[in-house]
C-alpha atoms as a PDB file:
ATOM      1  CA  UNK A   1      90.621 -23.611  92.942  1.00  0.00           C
ATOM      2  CA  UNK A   2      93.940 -24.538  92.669  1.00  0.00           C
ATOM      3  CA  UNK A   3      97.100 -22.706  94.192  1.00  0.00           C
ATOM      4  CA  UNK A   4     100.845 -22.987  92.604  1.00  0.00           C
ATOM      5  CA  UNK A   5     103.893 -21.000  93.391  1.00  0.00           C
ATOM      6  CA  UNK A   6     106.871 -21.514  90.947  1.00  0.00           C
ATOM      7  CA  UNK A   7     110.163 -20.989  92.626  1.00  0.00           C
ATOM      8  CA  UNK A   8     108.825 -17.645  93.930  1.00  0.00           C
ATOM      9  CA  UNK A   9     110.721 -15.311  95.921  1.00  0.00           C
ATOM     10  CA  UNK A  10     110.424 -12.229  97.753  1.00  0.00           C
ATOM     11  CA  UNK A  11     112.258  -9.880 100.156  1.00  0.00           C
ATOM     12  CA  UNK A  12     111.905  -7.159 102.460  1.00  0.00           C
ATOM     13  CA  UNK A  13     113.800  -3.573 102.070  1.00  0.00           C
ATOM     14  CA  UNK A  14     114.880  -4.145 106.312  1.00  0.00           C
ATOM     15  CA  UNK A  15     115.180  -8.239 105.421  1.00  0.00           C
ATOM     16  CA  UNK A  16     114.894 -11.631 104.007  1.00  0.00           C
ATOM     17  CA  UNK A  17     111.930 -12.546 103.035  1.00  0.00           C
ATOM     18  CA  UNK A  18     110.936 -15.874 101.079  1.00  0.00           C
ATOM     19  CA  UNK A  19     113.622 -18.002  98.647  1.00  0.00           C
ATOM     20  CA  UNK A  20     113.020 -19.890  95.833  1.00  0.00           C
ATOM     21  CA  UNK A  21     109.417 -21.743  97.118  1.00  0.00           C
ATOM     22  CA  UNK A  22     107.564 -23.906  94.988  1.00  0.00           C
ATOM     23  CA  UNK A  23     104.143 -25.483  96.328  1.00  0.00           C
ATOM     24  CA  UNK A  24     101.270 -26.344  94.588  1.00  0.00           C
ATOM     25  CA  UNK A  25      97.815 -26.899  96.690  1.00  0.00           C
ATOM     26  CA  UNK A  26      95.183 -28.977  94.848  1.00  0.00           C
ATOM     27  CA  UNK A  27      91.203 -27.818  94.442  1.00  0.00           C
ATOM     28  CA  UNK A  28      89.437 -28.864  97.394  1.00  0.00           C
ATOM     29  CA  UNK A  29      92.772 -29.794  99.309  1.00  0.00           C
ATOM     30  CA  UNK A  30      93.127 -28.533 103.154  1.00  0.00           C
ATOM     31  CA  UNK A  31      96.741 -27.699 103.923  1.00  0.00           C
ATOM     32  CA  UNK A  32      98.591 -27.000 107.361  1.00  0.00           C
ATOM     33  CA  UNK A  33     101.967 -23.950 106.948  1.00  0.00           C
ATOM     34  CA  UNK A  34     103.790 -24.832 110.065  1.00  0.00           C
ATOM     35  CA  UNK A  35     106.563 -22.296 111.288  1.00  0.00           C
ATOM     36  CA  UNK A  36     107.636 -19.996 113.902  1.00  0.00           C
ATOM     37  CA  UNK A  37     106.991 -16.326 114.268  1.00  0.00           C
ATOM     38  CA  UNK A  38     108.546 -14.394 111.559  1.00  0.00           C
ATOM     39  CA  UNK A  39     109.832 -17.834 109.380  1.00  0.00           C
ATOM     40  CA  UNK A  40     107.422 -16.036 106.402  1.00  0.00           C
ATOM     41  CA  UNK A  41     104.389 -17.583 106.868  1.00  0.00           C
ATOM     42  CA  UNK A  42     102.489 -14.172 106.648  1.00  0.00           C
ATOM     43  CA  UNK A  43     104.424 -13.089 103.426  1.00  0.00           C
ATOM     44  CA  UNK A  44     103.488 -16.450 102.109  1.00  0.00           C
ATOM     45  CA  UNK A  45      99.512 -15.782 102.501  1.00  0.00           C
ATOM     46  CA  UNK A  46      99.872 -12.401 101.211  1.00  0.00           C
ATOM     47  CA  UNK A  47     101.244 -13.607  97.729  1.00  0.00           C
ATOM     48  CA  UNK A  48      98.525 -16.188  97.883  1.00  0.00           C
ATOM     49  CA  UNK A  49      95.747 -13.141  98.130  1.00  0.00           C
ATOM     50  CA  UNK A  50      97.827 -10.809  95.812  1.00  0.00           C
ATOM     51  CA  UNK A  51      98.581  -8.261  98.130  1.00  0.00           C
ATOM     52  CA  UNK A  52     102.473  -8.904  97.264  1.00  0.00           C
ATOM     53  CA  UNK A  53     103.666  -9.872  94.397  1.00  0.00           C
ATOM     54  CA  UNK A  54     106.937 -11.784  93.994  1.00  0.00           C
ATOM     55  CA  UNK A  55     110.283 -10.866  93.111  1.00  0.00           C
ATOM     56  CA  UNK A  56     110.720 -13.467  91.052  1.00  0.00           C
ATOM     57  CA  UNK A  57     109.029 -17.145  89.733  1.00  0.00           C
ATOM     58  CA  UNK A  58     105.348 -17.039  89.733  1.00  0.00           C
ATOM     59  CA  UNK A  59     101.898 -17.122  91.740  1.00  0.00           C
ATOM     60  CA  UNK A  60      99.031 -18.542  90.072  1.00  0.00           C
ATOM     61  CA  UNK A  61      95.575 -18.545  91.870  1.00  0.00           C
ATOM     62  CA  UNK A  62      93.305 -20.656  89.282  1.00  0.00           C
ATOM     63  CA  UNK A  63      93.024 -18.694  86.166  1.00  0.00           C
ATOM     64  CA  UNK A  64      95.062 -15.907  87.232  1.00  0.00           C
ATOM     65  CA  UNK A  65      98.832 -15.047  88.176  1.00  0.00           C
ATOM     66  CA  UNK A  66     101.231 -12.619  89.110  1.00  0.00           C
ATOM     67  CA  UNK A  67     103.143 -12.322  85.830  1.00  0.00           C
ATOM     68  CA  UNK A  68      99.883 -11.050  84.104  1.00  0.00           C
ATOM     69  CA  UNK A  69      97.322 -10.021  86.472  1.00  0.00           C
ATOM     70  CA  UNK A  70      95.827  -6.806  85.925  1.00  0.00           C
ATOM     71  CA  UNK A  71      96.182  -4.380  88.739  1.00  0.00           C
ATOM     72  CA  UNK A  72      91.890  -3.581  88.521  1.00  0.00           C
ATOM     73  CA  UNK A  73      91.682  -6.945  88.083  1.00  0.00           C
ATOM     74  CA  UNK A  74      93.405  -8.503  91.648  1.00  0.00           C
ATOM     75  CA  UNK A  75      89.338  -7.441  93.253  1.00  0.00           C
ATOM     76  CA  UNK A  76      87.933  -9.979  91.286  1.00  0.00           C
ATOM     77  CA  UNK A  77      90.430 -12.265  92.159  1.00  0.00           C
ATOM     78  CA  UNK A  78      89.697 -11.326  95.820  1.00  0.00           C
ATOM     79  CA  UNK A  79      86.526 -12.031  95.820  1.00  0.00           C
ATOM     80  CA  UNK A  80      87.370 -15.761  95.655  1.00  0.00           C
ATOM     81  CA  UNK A  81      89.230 -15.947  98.235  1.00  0.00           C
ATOM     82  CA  UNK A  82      88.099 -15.183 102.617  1.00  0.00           C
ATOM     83  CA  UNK A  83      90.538 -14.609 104.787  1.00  0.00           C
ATOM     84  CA  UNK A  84      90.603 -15.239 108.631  1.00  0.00           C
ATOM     85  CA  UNK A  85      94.061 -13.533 110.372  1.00  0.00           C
ATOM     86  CA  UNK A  86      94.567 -13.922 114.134  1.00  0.00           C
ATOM     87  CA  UNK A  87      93.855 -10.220 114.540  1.00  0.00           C
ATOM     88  CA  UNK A  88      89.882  -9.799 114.334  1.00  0.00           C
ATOM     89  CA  UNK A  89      89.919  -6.774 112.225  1.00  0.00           C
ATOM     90  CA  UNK A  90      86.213  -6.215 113.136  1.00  0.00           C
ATOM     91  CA  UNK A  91      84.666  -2.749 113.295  1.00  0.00           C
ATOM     92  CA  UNK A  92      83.866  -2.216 116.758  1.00  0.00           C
ATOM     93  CA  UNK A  93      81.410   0.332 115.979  1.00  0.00           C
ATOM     94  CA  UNK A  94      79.509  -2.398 114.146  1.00  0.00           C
ATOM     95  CA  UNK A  95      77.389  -4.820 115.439  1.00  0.00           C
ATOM     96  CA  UNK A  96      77.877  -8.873 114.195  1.00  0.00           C
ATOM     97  CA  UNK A  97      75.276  -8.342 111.880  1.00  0.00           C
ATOM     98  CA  UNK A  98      76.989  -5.239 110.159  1.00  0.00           C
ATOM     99  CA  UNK A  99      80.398  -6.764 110.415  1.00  0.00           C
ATOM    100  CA  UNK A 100      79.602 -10.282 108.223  1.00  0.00           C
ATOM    101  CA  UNK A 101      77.419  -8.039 106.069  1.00  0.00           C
ATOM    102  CA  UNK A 102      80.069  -5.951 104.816  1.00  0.00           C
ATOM    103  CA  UNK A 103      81.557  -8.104 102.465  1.00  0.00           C
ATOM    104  CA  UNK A 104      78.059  -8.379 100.608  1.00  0.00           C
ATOM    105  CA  UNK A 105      77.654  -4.431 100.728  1.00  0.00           C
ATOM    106  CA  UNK A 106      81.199  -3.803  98.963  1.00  0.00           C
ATOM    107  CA  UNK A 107      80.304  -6.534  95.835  1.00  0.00           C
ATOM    108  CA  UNK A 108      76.828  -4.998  95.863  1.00  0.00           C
ATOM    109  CA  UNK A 109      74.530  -7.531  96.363  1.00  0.00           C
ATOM    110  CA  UNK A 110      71.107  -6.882  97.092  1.00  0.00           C
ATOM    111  CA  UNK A 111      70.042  -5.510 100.803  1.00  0.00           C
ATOM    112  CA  UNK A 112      67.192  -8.266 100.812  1.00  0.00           C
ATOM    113  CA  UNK A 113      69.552 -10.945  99.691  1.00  0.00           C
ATOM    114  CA  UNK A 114      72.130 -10.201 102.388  1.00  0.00           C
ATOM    115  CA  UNK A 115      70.021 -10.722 105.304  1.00  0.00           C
ATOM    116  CA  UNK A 116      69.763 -14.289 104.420  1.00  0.00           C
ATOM    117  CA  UNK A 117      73.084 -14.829 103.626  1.00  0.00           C
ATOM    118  CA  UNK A 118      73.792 -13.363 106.792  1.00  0.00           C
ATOM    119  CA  UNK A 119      71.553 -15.148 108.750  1.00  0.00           C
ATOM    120  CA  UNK A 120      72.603 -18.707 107.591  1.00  0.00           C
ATOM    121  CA  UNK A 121      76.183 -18.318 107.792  1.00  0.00           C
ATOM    122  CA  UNK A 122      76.044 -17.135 111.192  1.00  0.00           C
ATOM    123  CA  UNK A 123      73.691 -19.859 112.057  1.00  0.00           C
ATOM    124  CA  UNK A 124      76.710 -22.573 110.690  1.00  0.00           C
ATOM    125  CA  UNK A 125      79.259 -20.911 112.858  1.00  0.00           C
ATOM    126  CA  UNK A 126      76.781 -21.478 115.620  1.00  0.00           C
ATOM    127  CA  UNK A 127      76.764 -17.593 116.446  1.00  0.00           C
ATOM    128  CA  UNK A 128      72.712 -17.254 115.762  1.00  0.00           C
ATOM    129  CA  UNK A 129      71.455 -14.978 118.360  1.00  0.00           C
ATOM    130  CA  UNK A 130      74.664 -12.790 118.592  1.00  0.00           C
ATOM    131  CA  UNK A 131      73.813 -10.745 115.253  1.00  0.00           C
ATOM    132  CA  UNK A 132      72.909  -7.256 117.730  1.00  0.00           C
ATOM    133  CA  UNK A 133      76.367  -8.127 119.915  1.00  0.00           C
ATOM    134  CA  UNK A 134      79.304  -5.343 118.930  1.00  0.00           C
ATOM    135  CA  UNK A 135      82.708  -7.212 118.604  1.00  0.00           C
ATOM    136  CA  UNK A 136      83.810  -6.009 122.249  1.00  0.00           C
ATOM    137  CA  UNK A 137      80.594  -8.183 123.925  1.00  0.00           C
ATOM    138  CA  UNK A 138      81.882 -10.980 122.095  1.00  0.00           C
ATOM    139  CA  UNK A 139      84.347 -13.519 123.493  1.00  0.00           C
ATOM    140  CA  UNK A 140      87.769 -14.582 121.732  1.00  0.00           C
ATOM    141  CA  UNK A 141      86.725 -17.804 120.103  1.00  0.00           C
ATOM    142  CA  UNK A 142      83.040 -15.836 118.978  1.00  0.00           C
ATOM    143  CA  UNK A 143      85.305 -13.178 117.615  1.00  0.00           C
ATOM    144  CA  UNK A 144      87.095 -15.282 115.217  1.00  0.00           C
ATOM    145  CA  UNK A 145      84.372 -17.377 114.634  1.00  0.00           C
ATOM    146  CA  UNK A 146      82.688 -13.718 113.410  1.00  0.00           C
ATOM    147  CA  UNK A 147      85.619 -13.626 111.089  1.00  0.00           C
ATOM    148  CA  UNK A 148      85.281 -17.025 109.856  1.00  0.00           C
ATOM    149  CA  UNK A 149      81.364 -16.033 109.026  1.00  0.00           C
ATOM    150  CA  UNK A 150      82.624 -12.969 107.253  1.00  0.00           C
ATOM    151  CA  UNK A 151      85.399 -14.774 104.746  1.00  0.00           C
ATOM    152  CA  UNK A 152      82.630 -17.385 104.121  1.00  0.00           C
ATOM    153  CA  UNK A 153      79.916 -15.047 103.037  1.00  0.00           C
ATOM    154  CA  UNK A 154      81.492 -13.908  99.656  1.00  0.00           C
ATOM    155  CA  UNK A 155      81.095 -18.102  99.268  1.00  0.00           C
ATOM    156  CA  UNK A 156      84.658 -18.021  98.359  1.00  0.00           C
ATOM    157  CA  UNK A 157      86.558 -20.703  96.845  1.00  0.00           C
ATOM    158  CA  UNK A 158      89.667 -20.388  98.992  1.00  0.00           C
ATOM    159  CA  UNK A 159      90.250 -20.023 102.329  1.00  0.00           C
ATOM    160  CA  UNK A 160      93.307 -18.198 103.809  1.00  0.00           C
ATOM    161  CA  UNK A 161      93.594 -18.415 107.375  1.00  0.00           C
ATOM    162  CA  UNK A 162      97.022 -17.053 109.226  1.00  0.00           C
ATOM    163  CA  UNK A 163      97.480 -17.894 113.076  1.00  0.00           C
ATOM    164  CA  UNK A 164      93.482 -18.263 113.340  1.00  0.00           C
ATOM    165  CA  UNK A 165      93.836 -19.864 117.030  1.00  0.00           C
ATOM    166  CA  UNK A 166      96.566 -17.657 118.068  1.00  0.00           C
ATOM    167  CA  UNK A 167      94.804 -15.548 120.159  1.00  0.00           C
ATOM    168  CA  UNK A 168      92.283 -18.778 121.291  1.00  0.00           C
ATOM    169  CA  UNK A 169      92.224 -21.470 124.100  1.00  0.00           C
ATOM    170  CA  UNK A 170      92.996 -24.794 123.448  1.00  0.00           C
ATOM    171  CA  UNK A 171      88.622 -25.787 123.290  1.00  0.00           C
ATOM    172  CA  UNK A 172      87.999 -22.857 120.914  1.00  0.00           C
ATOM    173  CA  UNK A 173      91.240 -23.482 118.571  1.00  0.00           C
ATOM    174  CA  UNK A 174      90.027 -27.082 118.219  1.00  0.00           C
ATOM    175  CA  UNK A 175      86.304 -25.754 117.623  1.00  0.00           C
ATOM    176  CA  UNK A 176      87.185 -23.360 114.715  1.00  0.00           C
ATOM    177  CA  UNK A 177      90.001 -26.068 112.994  1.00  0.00           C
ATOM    178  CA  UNK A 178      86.472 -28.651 112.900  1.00  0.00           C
ATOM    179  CA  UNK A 179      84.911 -25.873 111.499  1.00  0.00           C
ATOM    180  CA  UNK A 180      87.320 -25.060 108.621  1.00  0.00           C
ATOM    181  CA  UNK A 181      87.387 -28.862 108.128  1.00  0.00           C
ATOM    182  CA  UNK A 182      83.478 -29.012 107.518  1.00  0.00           C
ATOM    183  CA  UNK A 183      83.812 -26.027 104.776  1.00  0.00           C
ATOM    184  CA  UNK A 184      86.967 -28.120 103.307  1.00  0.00           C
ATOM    185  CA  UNK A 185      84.646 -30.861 103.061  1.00  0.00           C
ATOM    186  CA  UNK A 186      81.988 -29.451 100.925  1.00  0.00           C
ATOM    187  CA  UNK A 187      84.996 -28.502  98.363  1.00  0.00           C
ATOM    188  CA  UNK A 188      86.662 -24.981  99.642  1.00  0.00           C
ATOM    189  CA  UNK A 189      90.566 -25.156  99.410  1.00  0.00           C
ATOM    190  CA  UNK A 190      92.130 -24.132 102.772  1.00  0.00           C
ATOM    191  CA  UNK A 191      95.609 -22.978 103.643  1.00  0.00           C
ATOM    192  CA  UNK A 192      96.302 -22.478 107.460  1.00  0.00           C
ATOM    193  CA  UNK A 193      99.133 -21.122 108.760  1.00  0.00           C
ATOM    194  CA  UNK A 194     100.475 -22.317 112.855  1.00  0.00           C
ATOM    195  CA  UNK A 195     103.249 -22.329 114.951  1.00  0.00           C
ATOM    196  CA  UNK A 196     101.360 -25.169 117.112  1.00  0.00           C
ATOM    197  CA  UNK A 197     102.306 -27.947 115.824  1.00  0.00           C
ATOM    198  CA  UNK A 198     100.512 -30.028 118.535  1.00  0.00           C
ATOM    199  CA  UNK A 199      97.360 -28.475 117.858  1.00  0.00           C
ATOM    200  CA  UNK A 200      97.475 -29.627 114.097  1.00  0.00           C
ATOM    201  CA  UNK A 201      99.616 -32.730 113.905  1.00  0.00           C
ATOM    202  CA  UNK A 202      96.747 -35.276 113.840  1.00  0.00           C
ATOM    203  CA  UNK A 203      94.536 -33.644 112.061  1.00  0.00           C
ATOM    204  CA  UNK A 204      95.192 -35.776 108.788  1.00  0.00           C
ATOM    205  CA  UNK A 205      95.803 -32.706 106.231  1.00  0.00           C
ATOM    206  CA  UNK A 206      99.137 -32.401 104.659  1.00  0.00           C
ATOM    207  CA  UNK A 207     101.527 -30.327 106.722  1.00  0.00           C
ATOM    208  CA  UNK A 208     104.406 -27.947 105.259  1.00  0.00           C
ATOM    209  CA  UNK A 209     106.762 -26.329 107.574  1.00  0.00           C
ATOM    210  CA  UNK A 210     108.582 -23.084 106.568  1.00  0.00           C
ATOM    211  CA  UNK A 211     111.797 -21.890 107.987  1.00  0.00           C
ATOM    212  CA  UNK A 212     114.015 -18.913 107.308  1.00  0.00           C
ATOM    213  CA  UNK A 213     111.508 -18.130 104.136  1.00  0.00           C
ATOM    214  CA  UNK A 214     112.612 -21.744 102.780  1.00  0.00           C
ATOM    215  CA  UNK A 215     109.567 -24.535 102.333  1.00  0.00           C
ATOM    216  CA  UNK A 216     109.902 -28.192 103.049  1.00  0.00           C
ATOM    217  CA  UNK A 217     106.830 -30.889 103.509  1.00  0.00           C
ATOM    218  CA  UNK A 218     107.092 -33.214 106.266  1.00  0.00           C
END
């Protein structure tokens, strides 16, 4: 599914937000957002996923965009699209299980349908065996990795991940970018925001760098 801002901007009521940014992100394409803390990267993501819309220009996320979208229709959109943010946003009074599930639950799918689905997407972010653990038995890298499993389930065709291996060691942060690489590979479109440049720079994916809510590639 393809991704294209037109010359979109947005700001804050307290600040500056984002000026005049135009990027398009092909079907299938994996693509790094390099910037530091507070350069817009966040605001960025959330026009991707709808949850701002811009002041001006335009956001189009395959069929739809912000100049028509329907406000009952942005869930459907949603459903598309996982997201993975460096805070967890797991429910600790969940177990693994319950937290991945929850996706499935909200759409409505069918209770025997989601075990499987459960079952095999924790079993390709290597956390089979965990699905009893609550989110506070689990380390930092199985945490995200939970979150990872819970974007995938809805078999979305986007992935929006902000600062995924913020919160990670340098082993786990290169663990979960091979893993967003293998679901790139079979055809999801990913969009990663960093501020580590190190950790991403040979990774082979196109890199754009934001500053001061501007965009330039590199």
């Amino acid at each position: 599914m393809m991704i294209q801002l037109e010359n979109v901007s947005y700001s804050y009521r307290k600040g500056f937000g984002l000026a005049n940014i135009d990027l398009t992100i092909n079907d299938g394409e994996f693509v790094f957002l390099i910037g530091p803390t507070g350069s817009g990267k966040t605001t960025l993501l959330n026009l991707m996923y709808m949850d701002l819309l811009p002041d001006s220009g335009r956001v189009s996320i395959g069929k739809y965009n912000s100049d028509s979208i329907k406000k009952r229709k942005i869930p459907t959109l949603r459903r598309t699209i996982g997201i993975i943010s460096q805070k967890y946003h797991l429910l600790n009074d969940r177990n693994l299980f319950e937290n991945v599930a929850l996706p499935l639950h909200v759409i409505g799918h069918n209770q025997n349908d989601i075990a499987g689905a459960v079952e095999e997407i924790l079993e390709e972010v290597g956390l089979s065996g965990l699905e009893d653990h609550y989110p506070q038995e689990l380390s930092g890298g199985e945490q995200q990795r939970a979150c990872l499993a819970r974007a995938l389930i809805k078999d979305p065709d986007i992935i929006l991940a902000d600062e995924p291996t913020g919160n990670m060691d340098p082993v786990s942060s290169f663990d979960l970018i091979k893993l967003l690489e293998e679901i790139n590979s079979e055809g999801t479109t990913v969009f990663m925001a960093s501020h580590n440049y190190s950790l991403i720079k040979s990774r082979n994916h196109r890199i754009v760098e934001i500053h001061n809510g501007k965009l330039r590639s590199q």
